[in-house]
Protein backbone atom coordinates (compact mmCIF):
# COMPACT_ATOMS: atom_id res chain seq x y z
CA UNK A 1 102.47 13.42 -27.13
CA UNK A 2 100.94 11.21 -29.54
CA UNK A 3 97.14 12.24 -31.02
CA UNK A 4 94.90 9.27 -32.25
CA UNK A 5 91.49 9.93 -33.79
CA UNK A 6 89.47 7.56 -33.22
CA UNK A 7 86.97 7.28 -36.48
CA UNK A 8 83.85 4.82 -35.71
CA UNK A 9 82.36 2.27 -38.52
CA UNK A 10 78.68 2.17 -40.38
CA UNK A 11 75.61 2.62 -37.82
CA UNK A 12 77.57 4.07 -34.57
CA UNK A 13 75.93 6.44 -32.73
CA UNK A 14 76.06 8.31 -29.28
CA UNK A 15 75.85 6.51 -27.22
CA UNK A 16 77.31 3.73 -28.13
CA UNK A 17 80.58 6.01 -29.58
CA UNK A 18 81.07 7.12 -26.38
CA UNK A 19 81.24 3.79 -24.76
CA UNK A 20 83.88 2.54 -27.75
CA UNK A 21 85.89 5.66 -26.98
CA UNK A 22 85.85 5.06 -23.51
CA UNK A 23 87.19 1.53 -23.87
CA UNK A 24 89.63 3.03 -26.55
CA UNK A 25 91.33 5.00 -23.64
CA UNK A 26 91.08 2.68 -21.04
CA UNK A 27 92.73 -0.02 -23.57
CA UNK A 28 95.42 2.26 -24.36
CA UNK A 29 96.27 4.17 -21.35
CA UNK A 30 96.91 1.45 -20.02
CA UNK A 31 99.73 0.41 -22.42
CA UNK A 32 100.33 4.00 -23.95
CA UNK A 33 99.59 6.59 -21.20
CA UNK A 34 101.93 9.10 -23.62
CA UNK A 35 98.77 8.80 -26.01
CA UNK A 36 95.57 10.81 -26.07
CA UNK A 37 92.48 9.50 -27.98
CA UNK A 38 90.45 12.08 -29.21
CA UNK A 39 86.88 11.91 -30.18
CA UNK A 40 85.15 11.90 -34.37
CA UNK A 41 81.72 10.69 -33.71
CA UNK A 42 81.61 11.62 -37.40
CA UNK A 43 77.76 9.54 -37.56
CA UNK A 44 75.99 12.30 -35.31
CA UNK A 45 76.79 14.85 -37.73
CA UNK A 46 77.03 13.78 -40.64
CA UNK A 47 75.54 10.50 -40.59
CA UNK A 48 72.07 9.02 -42.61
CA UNK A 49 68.81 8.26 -41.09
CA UNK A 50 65.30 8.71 -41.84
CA UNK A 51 65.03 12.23 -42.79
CA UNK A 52 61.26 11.94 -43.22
CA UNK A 53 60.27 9.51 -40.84
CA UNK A 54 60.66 6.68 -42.74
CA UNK A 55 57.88 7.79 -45.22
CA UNK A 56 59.32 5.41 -47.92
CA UNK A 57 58.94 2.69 -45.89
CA UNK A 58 55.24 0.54 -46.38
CA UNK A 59 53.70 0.79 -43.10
CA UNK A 60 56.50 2.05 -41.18
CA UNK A 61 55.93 2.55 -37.99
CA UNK A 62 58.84 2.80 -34.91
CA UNK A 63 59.00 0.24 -32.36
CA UNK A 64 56.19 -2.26 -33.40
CA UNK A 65 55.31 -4.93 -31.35
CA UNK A 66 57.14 -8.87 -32.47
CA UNK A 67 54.22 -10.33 -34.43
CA UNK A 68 53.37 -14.03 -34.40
CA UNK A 69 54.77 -16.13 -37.43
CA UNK A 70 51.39 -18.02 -38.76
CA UNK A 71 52.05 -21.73 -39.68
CA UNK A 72 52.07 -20.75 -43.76
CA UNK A 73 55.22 -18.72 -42.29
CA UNK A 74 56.22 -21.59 -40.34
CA UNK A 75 56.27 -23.91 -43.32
CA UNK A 76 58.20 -21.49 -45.62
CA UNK A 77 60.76 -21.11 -42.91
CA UNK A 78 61.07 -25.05 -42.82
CA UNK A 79 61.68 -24.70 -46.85
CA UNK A 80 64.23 -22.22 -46.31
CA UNK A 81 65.92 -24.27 -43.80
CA UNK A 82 65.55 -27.31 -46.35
CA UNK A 83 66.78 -25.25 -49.09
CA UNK A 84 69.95 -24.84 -46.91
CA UNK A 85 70.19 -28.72 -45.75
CA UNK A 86 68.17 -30.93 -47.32
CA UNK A 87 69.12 -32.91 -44.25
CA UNK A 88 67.63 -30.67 -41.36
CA UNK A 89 64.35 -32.33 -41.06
CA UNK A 90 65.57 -35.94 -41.02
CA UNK A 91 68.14 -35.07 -38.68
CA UNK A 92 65.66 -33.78 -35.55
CA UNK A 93 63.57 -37.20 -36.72
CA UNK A 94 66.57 -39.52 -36.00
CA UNK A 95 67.98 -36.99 -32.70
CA UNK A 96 63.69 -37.68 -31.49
CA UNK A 97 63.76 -41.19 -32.36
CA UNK A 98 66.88 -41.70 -30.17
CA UNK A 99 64.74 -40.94 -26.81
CA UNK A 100 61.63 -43.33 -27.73
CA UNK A 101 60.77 -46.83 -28.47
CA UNK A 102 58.36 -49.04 -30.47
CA UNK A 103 56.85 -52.53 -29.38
CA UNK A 104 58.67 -55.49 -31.11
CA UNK A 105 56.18 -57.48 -33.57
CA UNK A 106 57.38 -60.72 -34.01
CA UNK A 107 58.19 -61.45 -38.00
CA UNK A 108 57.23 -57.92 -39.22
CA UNK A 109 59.88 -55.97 -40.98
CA UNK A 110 61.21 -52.77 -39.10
CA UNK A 111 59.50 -49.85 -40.04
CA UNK A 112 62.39 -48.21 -41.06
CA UNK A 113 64.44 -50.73 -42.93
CA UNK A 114 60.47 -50.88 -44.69
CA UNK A 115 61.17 -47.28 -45.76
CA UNK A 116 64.71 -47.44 -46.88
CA UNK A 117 63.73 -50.30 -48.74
CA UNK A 118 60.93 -48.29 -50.46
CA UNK A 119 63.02 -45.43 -51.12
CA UNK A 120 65.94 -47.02 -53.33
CA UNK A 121 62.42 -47.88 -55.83
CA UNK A 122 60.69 -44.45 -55.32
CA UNK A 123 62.45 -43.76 -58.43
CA UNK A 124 60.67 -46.02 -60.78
CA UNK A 125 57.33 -44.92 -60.25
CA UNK A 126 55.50 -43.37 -63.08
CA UNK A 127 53.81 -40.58 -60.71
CA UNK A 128 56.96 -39.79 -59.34
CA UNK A 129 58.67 -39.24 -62.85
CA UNK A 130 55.91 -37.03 -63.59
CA UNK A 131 56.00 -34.45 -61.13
CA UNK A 132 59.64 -34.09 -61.35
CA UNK A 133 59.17 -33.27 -65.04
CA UNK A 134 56.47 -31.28 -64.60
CA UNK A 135 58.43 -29.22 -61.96
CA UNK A 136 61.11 -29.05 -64.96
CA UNK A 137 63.38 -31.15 -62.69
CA UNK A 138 64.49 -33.85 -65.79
CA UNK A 139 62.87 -37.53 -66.20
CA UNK A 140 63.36 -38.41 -62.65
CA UNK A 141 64.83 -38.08 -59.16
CA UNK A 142 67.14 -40.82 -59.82
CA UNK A 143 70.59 -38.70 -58.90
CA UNK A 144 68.41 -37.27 -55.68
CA UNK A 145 67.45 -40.50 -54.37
CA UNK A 146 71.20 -41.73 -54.51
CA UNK A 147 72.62 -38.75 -52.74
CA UNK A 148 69.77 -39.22 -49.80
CA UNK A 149 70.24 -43.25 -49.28
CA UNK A 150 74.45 -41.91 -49.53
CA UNK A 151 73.77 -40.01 -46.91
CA UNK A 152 74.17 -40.79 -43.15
CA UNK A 153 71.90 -38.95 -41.67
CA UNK A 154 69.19 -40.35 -43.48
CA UNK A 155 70.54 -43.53 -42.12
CA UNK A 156 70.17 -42.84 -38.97
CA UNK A 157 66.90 -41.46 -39.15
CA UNK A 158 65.54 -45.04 -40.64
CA UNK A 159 67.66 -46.16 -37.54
CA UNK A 160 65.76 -44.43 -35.46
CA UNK A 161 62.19 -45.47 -36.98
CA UNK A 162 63.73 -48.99 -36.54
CA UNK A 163 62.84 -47.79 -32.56
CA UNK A 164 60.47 -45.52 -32.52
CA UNK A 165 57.90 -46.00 -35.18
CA UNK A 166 58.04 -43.97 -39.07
CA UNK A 167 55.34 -41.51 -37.97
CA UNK A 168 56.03 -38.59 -40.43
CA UNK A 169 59.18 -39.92 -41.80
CA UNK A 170 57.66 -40.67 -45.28
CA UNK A 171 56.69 -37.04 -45.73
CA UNK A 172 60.27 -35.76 -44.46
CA UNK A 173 62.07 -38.19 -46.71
CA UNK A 174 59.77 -36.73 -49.08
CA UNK A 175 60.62 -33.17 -48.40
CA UNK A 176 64.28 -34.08 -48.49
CA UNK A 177 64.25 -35.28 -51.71
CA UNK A 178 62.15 -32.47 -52.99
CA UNK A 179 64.69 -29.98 -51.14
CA UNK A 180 67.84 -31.78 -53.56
CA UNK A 181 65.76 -31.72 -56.35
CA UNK A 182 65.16 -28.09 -56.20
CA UNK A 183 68.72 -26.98 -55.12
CA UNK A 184 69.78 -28.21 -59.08
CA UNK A 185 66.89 -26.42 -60.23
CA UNK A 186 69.09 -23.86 -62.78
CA UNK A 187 66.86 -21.08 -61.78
CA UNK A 188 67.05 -21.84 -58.48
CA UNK A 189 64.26 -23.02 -55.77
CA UNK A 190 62.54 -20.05 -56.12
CA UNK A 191 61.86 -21.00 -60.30
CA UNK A 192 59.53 -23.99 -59.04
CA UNK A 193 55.95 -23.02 -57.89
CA UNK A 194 55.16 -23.69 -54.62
CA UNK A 195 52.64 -26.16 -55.97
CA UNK A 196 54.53 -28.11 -57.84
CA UNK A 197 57.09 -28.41 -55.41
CA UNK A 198 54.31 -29.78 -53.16
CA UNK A 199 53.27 -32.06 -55.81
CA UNK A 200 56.46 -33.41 -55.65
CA UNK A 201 56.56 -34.33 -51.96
CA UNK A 202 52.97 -35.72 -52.64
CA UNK A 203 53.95 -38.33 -55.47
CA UNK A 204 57.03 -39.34 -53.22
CA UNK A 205 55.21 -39.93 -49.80
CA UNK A 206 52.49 -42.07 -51.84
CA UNK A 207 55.18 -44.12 -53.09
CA UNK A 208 56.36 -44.75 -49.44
CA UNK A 209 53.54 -45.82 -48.52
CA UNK A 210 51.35 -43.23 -47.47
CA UNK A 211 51.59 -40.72 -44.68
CA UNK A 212 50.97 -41.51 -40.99
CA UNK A 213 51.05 -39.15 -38.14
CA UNK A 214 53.40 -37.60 -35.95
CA UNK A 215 55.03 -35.28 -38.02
CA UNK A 216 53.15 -32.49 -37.37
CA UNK A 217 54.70 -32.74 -33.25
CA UNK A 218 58.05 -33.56 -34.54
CA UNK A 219 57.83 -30.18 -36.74
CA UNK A 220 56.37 -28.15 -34.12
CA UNK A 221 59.83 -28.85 -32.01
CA UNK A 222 61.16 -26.38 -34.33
CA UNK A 223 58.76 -23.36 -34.00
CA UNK A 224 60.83 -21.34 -31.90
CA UNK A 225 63.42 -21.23 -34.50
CA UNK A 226 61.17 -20.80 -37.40
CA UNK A 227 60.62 -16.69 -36.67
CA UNK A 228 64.33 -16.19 -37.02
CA UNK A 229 64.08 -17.90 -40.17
CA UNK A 230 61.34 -16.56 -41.68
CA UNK A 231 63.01 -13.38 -40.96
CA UNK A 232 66.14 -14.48 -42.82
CA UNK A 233 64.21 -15.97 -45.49
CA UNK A 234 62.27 -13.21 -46.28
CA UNK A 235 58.98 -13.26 -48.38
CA UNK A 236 56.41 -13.69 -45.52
CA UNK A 237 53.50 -11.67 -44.34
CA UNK A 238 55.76 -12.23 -40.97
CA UNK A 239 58.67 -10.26 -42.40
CA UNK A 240 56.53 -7.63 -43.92
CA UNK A 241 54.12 -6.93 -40.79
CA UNK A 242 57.69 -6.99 -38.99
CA UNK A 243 59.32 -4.57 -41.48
CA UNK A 244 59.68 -1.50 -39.43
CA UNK A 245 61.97 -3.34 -36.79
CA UNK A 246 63.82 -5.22 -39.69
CA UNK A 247 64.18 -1.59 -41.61
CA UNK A 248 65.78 -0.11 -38.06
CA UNK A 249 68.21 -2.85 -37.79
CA UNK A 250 69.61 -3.32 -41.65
CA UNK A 251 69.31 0.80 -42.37
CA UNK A 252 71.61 1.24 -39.50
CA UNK A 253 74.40 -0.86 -41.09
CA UNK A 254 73.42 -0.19 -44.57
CA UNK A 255 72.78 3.16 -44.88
CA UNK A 256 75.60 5.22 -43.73
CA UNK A 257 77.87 2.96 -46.28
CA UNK A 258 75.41 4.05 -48.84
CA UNK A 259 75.64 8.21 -47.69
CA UNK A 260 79.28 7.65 -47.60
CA UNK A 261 79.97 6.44 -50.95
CA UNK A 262 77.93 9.45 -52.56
CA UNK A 263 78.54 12.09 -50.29
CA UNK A 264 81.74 11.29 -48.65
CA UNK A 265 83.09 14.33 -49.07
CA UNK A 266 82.10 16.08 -46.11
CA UNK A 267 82.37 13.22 -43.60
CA UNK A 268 86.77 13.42 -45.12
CA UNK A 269 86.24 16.94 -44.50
CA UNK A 270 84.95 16.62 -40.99
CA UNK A 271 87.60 13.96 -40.18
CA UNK A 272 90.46 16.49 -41.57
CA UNK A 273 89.29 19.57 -39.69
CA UNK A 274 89.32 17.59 -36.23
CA UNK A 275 92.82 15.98 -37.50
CA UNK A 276 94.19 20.10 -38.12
CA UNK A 277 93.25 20.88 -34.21
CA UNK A 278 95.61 17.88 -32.49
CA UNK A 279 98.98 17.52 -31.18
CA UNK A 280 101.78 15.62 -33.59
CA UNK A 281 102.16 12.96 -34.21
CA UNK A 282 98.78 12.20 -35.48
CA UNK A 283 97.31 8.92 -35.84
CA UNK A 284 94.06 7.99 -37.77
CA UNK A 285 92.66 4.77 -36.03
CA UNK A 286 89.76 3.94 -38.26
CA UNK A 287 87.33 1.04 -37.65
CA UNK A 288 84.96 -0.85 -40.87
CA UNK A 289 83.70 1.91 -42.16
CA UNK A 290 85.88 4.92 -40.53
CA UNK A 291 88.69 2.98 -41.83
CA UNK A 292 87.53 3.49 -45.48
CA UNK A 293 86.98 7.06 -44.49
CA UNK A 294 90.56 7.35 -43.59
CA UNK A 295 91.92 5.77 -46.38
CA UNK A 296 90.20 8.42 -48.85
CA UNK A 297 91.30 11.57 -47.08
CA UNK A 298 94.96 10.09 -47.11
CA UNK A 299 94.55 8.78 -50.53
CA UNK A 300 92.85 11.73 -52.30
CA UNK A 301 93.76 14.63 -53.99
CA UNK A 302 97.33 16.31 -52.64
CA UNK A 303 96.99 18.49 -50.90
CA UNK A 304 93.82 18.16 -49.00
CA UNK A 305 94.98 15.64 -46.26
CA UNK A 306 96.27 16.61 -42.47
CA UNK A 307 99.71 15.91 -41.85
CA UNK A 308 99.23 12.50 -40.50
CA UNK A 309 102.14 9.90 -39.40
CA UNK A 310 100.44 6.93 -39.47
CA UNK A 311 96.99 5.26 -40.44
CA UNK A 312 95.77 2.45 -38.28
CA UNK A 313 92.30 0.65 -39.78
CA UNK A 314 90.69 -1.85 -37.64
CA UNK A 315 88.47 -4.69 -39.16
CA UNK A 316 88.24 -2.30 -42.60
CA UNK A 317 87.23 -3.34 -46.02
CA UNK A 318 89.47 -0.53 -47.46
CA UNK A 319 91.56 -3.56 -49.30
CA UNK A 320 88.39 -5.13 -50.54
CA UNK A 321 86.96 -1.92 -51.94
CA UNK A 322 90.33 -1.39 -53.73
CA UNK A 323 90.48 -4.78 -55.53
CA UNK A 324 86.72 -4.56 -56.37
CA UNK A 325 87.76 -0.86 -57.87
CA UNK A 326 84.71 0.55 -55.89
CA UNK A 327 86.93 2.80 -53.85
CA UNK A 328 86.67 6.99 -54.19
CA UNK A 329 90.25 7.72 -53.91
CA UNK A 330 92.36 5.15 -55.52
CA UNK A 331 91.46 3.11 -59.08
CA UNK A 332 92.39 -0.34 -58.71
CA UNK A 333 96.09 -1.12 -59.89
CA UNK A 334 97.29 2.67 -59.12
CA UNK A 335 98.50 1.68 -55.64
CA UNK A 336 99.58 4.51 -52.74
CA UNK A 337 100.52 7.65 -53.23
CA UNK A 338 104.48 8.37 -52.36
CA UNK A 339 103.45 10.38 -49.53
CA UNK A 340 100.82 7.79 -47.96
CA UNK A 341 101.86 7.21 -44.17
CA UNK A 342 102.62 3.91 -42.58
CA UNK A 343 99.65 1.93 -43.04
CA UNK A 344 98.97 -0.56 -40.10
CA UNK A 345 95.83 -3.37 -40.96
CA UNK A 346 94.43 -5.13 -37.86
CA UNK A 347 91.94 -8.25 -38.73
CA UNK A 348 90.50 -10.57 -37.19
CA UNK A 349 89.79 -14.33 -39.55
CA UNK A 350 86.19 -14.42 -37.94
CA UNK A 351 85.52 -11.38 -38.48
CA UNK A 352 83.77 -11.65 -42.04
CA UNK A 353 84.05 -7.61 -42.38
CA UNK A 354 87.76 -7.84 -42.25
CA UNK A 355 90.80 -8.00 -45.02
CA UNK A 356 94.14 -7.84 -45.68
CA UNK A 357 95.93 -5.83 -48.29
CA UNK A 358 99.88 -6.66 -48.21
CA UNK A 359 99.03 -8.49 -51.67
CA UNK A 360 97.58 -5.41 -53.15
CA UNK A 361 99.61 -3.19 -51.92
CA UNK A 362 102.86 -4.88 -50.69
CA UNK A 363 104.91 -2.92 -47.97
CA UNK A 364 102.69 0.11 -47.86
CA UNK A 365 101.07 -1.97 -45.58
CA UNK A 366 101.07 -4.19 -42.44
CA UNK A 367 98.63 -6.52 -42.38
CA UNK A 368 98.55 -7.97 -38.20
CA UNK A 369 95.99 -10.66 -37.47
CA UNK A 370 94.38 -10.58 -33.72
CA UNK A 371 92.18 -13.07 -32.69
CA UNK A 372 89.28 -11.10 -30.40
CA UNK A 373 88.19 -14.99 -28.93
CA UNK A 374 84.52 -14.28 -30.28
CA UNK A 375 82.47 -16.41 -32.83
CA UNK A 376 82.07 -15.12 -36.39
CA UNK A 377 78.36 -12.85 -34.93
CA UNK A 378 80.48 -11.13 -32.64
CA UNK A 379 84.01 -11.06 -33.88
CA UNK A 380 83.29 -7.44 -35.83
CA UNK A 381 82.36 -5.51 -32.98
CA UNK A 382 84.58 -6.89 -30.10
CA UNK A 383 88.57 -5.48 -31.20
CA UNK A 384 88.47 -2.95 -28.62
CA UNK A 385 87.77 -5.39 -25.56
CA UNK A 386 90.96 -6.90 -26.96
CA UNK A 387 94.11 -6.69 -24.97
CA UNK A 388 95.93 -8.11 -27.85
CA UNK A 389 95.00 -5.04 -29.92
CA UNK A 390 96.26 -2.78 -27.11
CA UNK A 391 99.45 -4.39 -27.38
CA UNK A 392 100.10 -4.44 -31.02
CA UNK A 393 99.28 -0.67 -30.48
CA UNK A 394 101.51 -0.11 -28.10
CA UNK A 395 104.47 -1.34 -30.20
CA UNK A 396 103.46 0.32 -33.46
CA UNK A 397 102.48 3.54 -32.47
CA UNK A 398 104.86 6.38 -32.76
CA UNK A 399 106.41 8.13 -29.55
């Protein structure tokens, strides 16, 4: 009877090992019932956490309650969004100008034809020139304000003024313009002082005419995404009074890769002795990080690996490790031992943690793409609620 050991990735724990192992053996019995799956919660053990209570951590403290973003986190959320898309802003202006309408005045030009009119000149103004090269941004935004009149969403949003009024579209053509500006920056966004870069909005919005309002409720629309991104963004008193939860959540994947790669000796060692104690044929079945894991032991010195017939990694970044040189067992360009077993890959194209190695190491191994029907969040976690995996199992396991 065929013996897989099941090897779990970065961060698992018990529980949540035991409820992977349980859909392991459901998903196989069902296709294999000649195979037994038996259990290497290797993370319990030997695992990393907080071995003094997260004393290195500034105010750490377990289980804190969500804190409030303030509006200064807020507005350096919006930045980071803007940093991203230069576009964002403008684009909720012309999606809220679509559901509202301004009265017609007879012979006055539309308000936004007004501003796109405005904004192929914004250029040429002297103030304008001025805080761009005080912001160490060149002689001018000349290159920035041809990219935002080429592009169609600002279109749209002038569109949409056209209908509903320009209230706060001056400052978020502004901010766009700033945003392209600073993404050519060669230091990067971050090189230009928060003042300046406001400065440069400033000399921009004058230029358009002045600022009326509105903008503030169009902005506010956005609030329940900002906390997300001032958590991605980083920087904030919001992300450091939320540290403690953020610490939990990025340890847990972080920090067992970390123990791994400097004391990955006994975690082989642990896998090995568990290996020893099963029936033949033995299987490794090794998922992100247990697939690594498995790798090593079969890749190390001779001699210290179980007699194993066949290594199966799941969504592993064993092949990326090798071509990066960063793995323990095997420099880069040495390839597999003679004695290596068949090696079968299993990945997944939106699952970012996932890679192929047929290229590296040609018919060592068997690179088999499954698609687990999950967006690119979700993909890494969600192989063993896969029937297709099951059934690639089924064929390539030995009897």
């Amino acid at each position: 009877m065929t013996s897989v050991l099941f090897i779990h990735g970065t961060g698992v724990r018990a529980p949540g090992y035991a409820q992977a192992l349980r859909a392991v053996r459901a998903g196989l019995s069902a296709v294999r019932p000649d195979v037994t799956v038996a259990e290497c919660d290797w993370g319990s053990a030997l695992g990393s956490y907080l071995r003094a209570e997260g004393a290195s951590i500034p105010g750490y403290a377990p289980g804190e309650p969500a804190v409030k973003p303030s509006p200064q986190d807020e507005e350096r959320a919006r930045w980071a969004l803007l940093y991203a898309d230069p576009d964002a802003e403008l684009q909720l202006f012309a999606l809220a100008g679509q559901q509202a309408s301004a009265p017609f005045l007879p012979g006055a030009l539309p308000a936004g034809r007004q501003l796109w009119t405005w904004t192929q000149q914004v250029d040429r103004a002297d103030a304008v020139r001025e805080a761009w090269r005080a912001a160490g941004l060149g002689a001018g935004p000349a290159d920035d304000v041809a990219a935002l009149l080429a592009s169609a969403v600002f279109r749209r949003a002038c569109d949409a003024a056209d209908g509903a009024g320009a209230a706060g579209l001056a400052r978020l053509t502004g901010r766009s313009l700033a945003a392209r500006a600073l993404a050519r920056h060669p230091g990067g966004p971050g090189a230009v002082p928060p003042a300046a870069r406001d400065a440069l909005v400033a000399a921009v919005v004058d230029q358009l005419g002045g600022e009326e309002r509105g903008v503030g409720d169009l902005l506010s629309a956005t609030a329940g995404a900002c906390a997300r991104l001032v958590e991605r963004a980083g920087g904030s008193r919001f992300v450091v009074g939320r540290r403690s939860r953020i610490s939990e959540r990025s340890l847990g994947f972080a920090a067992d890769i970390l123990s791994y790669l400097v004391r990955g000796a006994a975690v082989r060692a642990f896998v090995a002795d568990l290996a020893r104690r099963l029936e033949p044929p033995v299987v490794l079945l090794g998922h992100s990080l247990g697939g690594i894991v498995a790798f090593d032991l079969l890749a190390g010195e001779p001699g210290t690996a179980p007699e194993v017939a066949q290594l199966v990694t799941v969504g592993s970044q064993a092949p990326l490790l090798y071509e990066l040189d960063a793995l323990p067992s095997r420099p880069y360009g040495t390839g597999l031992p003679a004695a290596f077993p068949g090696w079968l890959n299993i990945y997944d194209r939106r699952d970012l943690l996932s890679f192929v190695g047929a290229d590296l190491f040609g018919r060592g191994v068997r690179d088999v793409e499954v698609d687990n029907g999950q967006p690119v969040s979700a993909a890494h976690g969600a192989y063993w609620t896969n029937r297709r995996l099951y059934e690639v199992l089924a064929q390539e396991l030995p009897g």
